[in-house]
Protein backbone atom coordinates (compact mmCIF):
# COMPACT_ATOMS: atom_id res chain seq x y z
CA UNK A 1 94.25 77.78 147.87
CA UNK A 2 90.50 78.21 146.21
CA UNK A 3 89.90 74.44 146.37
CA UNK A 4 91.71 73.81 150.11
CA UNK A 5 89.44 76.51 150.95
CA UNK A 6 86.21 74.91 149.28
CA UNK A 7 87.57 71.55 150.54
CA UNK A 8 87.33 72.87 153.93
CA UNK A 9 83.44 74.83 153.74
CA UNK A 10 82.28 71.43 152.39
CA UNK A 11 83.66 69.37 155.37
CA UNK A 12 82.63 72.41 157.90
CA UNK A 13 78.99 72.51 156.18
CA UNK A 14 78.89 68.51 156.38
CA UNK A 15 79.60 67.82 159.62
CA UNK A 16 77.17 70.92 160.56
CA UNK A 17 74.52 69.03 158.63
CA UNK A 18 75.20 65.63 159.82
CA UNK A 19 73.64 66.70 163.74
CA UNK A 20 70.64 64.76 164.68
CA UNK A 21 67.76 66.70 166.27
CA UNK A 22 66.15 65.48 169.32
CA UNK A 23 63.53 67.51 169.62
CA UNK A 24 60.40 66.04 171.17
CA UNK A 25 57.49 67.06 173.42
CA UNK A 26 54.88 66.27 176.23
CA UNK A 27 51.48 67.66 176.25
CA UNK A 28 48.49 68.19 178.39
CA UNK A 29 45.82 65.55 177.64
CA UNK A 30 43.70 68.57 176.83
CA UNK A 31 46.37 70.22 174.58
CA UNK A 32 46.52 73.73 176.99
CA UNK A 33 50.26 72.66 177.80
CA UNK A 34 53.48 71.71 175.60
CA UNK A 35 56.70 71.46 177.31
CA UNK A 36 59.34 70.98 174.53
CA UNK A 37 62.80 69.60 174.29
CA UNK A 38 64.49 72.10 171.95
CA UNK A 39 68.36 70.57 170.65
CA UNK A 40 70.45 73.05 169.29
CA UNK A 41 68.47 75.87 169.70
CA UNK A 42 69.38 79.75 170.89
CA UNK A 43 67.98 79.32 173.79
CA UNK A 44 66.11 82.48 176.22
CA UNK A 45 66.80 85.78 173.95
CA UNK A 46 70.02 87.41 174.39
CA UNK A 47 70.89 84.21 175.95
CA UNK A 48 73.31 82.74 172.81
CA UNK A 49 74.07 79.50 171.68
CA UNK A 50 72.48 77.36 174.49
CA UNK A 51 72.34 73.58 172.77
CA UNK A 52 69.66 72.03 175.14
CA UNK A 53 66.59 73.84 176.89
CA UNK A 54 62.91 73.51 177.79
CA UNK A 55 60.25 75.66 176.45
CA UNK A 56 57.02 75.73 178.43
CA UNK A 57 53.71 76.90 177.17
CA UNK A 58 50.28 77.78 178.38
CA UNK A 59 47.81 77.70 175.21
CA UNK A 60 45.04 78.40 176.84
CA UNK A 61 42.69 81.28 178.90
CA UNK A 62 41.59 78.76 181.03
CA UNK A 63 42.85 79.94 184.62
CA UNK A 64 45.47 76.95 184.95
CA UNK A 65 49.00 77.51 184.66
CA UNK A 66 51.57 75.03 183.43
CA UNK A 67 54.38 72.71 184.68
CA UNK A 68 57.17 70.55 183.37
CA UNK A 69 59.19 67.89 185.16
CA UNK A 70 62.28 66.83 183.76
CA UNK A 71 64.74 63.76 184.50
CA UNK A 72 67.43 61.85 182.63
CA UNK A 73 69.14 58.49 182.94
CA UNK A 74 66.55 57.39 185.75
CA UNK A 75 68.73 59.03 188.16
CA UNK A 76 65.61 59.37 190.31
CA UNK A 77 66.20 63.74 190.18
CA UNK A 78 62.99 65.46 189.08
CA UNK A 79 63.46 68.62 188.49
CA UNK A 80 60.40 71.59 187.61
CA UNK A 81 59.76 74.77 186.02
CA UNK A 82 56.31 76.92 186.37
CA UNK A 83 54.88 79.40 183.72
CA UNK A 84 52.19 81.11 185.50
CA UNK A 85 52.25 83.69 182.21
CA UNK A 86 48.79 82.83 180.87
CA UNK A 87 47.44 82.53 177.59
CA UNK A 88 48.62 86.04 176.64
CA UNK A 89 52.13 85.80 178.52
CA UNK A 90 55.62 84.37 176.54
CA UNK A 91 56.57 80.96 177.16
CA UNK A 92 58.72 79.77 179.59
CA UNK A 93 62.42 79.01 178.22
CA UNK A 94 63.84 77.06 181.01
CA UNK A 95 67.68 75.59 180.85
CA UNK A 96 67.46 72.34 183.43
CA UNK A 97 71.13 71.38 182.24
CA UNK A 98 73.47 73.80 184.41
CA UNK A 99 76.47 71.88 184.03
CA UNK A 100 76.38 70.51 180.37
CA UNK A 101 74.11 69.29 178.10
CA UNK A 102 72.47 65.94 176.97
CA UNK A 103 75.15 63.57 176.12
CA UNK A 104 74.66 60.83 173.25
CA UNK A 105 72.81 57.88 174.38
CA UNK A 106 71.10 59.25 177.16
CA UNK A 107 67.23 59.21 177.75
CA UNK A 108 64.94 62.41 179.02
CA UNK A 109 61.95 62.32 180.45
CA UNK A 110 59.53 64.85 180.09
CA UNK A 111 56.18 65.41 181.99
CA UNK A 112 53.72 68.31 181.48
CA UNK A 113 50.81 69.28 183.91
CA UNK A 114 47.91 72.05 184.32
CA UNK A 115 48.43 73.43 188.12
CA UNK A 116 47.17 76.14 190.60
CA UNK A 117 49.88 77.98 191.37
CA UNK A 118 53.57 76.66 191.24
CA UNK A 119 53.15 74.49 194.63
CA UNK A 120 49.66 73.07 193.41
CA UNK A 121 50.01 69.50 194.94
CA UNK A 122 46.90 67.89 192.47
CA UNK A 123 48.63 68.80 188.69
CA UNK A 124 45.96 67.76 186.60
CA UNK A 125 45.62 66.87 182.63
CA UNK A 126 49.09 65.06 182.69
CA UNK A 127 51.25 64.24 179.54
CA UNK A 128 54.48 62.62 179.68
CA UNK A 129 57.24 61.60 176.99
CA UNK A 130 60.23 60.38 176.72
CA UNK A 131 63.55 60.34 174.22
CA UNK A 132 66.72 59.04 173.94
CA UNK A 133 69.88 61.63 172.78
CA UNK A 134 70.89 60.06 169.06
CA UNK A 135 74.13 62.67 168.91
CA UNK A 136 74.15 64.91 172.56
């Protein structure tokens, strides 16, 4: 029984272990906004185990507030999240993916901007990136 039972925390604790992590990030040319790709993360607090999410933050006291785009598989959807929170505010934990999560093999696009207001229409200080899912 001892060894089925240390067979089994082995094979739990591999396959555990064996998840890629596709974290990645876009940032403001100026470094004042990060949007990040968090995989297998808790997600907003409270909030539980919430696999794939968006955090958005403003570094700096600069009177700008920040915000992400987000697309996947080119499926021509762009979809956005504001934090008008400030320097001194939390971040922004955003969950774009109401219906699932990112599956294996498929690509996300992130872009990050500095704005005026959520419906700013001249985002300025652009970053983008990009990543494709190794394991969903």
């Amino acid at each position: 029984m001892a060894a089925a039972l240390l067979s089994m925390t082995v094979l739990v604790t591999t396959s555990a272990g064996a998840a890629e992590n596709d974290d990645f990030a876009a940032v403001t040319t100026d470094g004042c906004g990060v949007a990040q790709f968090k995989d297998y993360g808790p997600g907003a607090p409270g909030g539980g185990n919430n696999d794939d999410y968006v955090v958005i933050h403003d570094y700096c006291a600069d009177g700008h507030g920040v915000i992400a785009y987000l697309s996947w598989d080119n499926t021509g959807y762009w979809f956005n999240q504001y934090n008008g929170n400030g320097l001194a505010g939390a971040p922004v934990v955003w969950d774009p993916f109401l219906y699932g999560n990112v599956k294996a093999g498929q690509t996300v696009w992130l872009e990050v901007c500095l704005v005026d207001g959520q419906a700013d229409p001249t985002p300025s200080r652009c970053g983008e990136a990009s990543h494709r899912s190794k394991d969903g």
